[in-house]
Protein backbone atom coordinates (compact mmCIF):
# COMPACT_ATOMS: atom_id res chain seq x y z
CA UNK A 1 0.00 0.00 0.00
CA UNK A 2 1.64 3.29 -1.30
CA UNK A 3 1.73 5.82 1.17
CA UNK A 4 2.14 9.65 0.64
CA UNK A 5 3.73 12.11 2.86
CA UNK A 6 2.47 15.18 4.43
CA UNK A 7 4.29 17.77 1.65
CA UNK A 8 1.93 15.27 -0.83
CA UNK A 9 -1.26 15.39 1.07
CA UNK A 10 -1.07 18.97 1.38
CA UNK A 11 0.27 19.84 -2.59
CA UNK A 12 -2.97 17.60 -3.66
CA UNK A 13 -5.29 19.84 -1.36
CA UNK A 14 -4.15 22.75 -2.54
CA UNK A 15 -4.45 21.64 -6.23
CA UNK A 16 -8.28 20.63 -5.75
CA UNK A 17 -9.08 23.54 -4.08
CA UNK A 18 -7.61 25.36 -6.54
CA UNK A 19 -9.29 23.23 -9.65
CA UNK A 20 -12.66 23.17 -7.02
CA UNK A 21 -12.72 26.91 -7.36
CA UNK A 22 -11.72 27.19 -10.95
CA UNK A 23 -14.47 25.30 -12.06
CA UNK A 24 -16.95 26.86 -9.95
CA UNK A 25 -15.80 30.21 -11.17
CA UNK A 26 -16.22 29.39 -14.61
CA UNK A 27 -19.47 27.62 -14.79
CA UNK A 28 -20.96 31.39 -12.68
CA UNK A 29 -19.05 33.90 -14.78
CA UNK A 30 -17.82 31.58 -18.17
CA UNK A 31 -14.47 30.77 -18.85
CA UNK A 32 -13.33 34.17 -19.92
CA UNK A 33 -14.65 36.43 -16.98
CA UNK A 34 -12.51 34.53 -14.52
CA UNK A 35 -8.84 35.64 -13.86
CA UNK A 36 -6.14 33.65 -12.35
CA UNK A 37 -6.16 36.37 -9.58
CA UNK A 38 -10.03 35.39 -8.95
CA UNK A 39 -9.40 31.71 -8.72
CA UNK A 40 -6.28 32.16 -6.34
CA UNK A 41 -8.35 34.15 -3.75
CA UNK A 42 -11.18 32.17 -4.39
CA UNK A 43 -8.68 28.99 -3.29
CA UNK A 44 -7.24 31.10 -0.74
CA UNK A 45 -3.78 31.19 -2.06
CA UNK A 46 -1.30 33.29 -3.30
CA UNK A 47 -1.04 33.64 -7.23
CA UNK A 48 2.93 32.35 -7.34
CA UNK A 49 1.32 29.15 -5.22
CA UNK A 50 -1.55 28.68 -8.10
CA UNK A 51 1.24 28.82 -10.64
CA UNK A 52 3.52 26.46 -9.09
CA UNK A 53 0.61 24.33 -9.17
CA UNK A 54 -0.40 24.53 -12.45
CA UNK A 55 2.01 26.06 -14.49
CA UNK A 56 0.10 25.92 -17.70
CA UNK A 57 -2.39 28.19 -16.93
CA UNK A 58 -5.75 28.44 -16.12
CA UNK A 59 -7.22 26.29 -18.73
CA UNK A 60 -5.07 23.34 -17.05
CA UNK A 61 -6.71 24.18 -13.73
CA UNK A 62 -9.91 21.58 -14.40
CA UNK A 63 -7.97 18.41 -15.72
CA UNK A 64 -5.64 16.05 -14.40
CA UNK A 65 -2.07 15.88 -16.14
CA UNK A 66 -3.13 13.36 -18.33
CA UNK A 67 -0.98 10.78 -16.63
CA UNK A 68 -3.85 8.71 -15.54
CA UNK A 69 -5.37 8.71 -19.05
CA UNK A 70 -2.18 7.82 -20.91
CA UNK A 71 -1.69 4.75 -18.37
CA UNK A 72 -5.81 3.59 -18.71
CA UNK A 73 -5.58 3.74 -22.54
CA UNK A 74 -1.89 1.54 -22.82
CA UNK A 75 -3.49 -0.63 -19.63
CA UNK A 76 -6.50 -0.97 -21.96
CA UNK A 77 -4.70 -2.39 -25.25
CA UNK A 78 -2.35 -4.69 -22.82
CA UNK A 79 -4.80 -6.30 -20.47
CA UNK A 80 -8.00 -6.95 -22.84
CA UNK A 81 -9.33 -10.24 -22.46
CA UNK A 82 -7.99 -12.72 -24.83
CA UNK A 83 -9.79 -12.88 -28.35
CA UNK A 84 -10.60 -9.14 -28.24
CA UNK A 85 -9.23 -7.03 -30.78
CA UNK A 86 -6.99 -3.63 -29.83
CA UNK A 87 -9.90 -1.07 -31.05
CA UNK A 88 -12.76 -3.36 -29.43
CA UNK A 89 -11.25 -2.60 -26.13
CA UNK A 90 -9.93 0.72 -26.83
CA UNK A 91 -13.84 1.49 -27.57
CA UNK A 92 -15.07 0.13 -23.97
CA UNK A 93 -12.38 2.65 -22.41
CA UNK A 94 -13.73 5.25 -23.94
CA UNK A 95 -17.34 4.09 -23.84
CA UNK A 96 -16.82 4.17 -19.37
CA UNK A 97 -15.59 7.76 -19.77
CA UNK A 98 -16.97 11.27 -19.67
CA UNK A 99 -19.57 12.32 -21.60
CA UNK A 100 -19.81 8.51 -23.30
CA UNK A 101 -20.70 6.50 -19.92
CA UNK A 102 -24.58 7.49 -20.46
CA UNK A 103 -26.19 9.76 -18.06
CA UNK A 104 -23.60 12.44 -16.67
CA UNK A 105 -24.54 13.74 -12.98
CA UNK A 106 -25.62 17.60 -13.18
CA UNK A 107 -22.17 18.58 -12.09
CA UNK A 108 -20.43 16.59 -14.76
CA UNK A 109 -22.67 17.74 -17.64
CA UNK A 110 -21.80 21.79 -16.05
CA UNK A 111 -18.07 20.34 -16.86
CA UNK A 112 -18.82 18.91 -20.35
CA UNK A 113 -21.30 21.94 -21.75
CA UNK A 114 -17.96 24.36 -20.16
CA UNK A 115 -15.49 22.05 -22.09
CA UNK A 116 -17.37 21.69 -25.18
CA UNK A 117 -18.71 25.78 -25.39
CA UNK A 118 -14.92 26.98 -24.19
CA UNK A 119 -12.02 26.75 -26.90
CA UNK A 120 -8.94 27.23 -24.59
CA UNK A 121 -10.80 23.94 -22.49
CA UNK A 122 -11.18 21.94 -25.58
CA UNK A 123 -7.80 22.55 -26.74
CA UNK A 124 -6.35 21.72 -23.63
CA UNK A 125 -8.18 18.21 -23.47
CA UNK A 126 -7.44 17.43 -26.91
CA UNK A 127 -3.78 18.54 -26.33
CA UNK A 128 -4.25 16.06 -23.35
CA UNK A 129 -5.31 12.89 -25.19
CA UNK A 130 -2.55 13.29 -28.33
CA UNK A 131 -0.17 13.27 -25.93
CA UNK A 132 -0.56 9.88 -24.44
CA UNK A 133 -0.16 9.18 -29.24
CA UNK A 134 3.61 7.94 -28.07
CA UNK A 135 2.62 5.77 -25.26
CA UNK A 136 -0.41 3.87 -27.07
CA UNK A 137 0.82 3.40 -30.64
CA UNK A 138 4.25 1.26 -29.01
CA UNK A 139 1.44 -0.79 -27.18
CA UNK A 140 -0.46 -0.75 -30.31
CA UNK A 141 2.76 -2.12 -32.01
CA UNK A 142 3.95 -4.69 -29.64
CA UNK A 143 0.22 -6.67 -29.32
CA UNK A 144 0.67 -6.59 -33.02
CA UNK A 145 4.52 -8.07 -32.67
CA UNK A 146 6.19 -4.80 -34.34
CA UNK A 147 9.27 -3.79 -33.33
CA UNK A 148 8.10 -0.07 -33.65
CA UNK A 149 5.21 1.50 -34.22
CA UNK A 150 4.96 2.21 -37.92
CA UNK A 151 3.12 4.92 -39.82
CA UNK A 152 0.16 2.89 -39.81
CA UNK A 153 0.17 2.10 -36.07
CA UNK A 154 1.06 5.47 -35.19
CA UNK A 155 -2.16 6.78 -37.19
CA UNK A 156 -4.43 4.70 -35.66
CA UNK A 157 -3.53 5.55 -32.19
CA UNK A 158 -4.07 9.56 -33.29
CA UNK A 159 -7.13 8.64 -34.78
CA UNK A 160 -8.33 6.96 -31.83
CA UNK A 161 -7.22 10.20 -29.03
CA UNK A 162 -8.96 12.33 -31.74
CA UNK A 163 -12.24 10.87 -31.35
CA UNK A 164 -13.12 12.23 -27.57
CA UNK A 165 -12.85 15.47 -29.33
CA UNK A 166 -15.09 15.04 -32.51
CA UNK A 167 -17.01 12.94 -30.50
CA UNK A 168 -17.53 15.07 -27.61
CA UNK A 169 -18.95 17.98 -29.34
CA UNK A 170 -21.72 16.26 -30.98
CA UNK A 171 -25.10 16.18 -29.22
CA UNK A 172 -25.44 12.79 -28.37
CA UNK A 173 -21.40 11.88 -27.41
CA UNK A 174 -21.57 8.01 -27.20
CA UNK A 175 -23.76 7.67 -30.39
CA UNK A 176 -20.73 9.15 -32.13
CA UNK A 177 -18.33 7.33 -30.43
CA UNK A 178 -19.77 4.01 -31.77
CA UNK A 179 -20.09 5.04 -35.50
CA UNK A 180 -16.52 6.47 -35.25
CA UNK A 181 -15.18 3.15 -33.79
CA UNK A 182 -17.42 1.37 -36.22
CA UNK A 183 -15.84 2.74 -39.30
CA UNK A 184 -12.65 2.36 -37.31
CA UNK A 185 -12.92 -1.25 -37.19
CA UNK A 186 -15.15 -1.45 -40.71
CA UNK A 187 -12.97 0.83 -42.61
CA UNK A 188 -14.02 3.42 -44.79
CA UNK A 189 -16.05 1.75 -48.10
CA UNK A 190 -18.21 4.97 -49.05
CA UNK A 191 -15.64 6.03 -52.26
């Protein structure tokens, strides 16, 4: 059982308070009336403390690092059951997240219509999921006994950490999830 120290404990706090207040902020006043200034006092800490936190600005303020993600999608390719294809279980990862797992509580869907209505958000979570493209294309490559990914591998993982953001935006999030993955899997026949 990994424990964390005090310094930990206490860095985490701060950064949910801080993400806590940045959210809150910008579901009252939207995404651009917020300052960094406002979220800091809103956190109760000084400005230099919300930027050692989150150095990339304020837009970073409501996601994780993308650590987590990057380690769930790899986990996802390497652990499927046996007999089921790479993009089969890539599309039941994504199906259990966000927007995609069915009904999102009230707070959640605040989150999404932010996300999806805010460009600086959606850029930041699609900057997010292309940057686990290293990490899942060399699992990609080595269930498919490659040495390295190739071109081929490496565009199917970016077309697969592009879908939460075409996806996303649509109306009805999961519906487009499952045609995308469909054609995925189908390839394209229309031309």
């Amino acid at each position: 059982m990994e424990t964390t120290g005090l310094r930990e404990r206490k860095k985490a706090r701060t950064r949910q308070a801080l993400a806590d207040a940045a959210l809150k902020l910008f579901l009252q006043r939207g995404y651009d009336g917020v300052t960094v200034a406002q979220i800091a006092d809103a956190a109760e800490v000084s400005l230099a403390t919300l930027f050692k936190h989150v150095p990339d600005g304020k837009e970073a303020l409501i996601f994780d690092d993308g650590t987590e993600r990057r380690d769930a999608l790899v986990e996802a390719v390497r652990d499927r059951p046996d007999g089921t294809p790479v993009l089969e279980a890539l599309h039941a990862y994504m199906a259990g997240r966000g927007p995609f797992a069915g009904d999102l509580p009230a707070d959640l869907q605040g989150k999404r219509e932010l996300i999806v209505a805010t460009p600086a958000l959606r850029g930041y979570q699609r900057r997010l999921w292309v940057a686990s493209e290293d990490a899942l294309a060399a699992a990609i490559a080595a269930e498919a006994n490659q040495e390295a990914p190739g071109a081929a591998t490496r565009a199917l993982a970016r077309y697969v950490l592009e879908i939460p953001d075409i996806a996303g935006m649509d109306p009805n999030p999961r519906e487009s999830l499952d045609a995308i993955f469909d054609l995925l899997t189908s390839g394209w026949s229309a031309l």
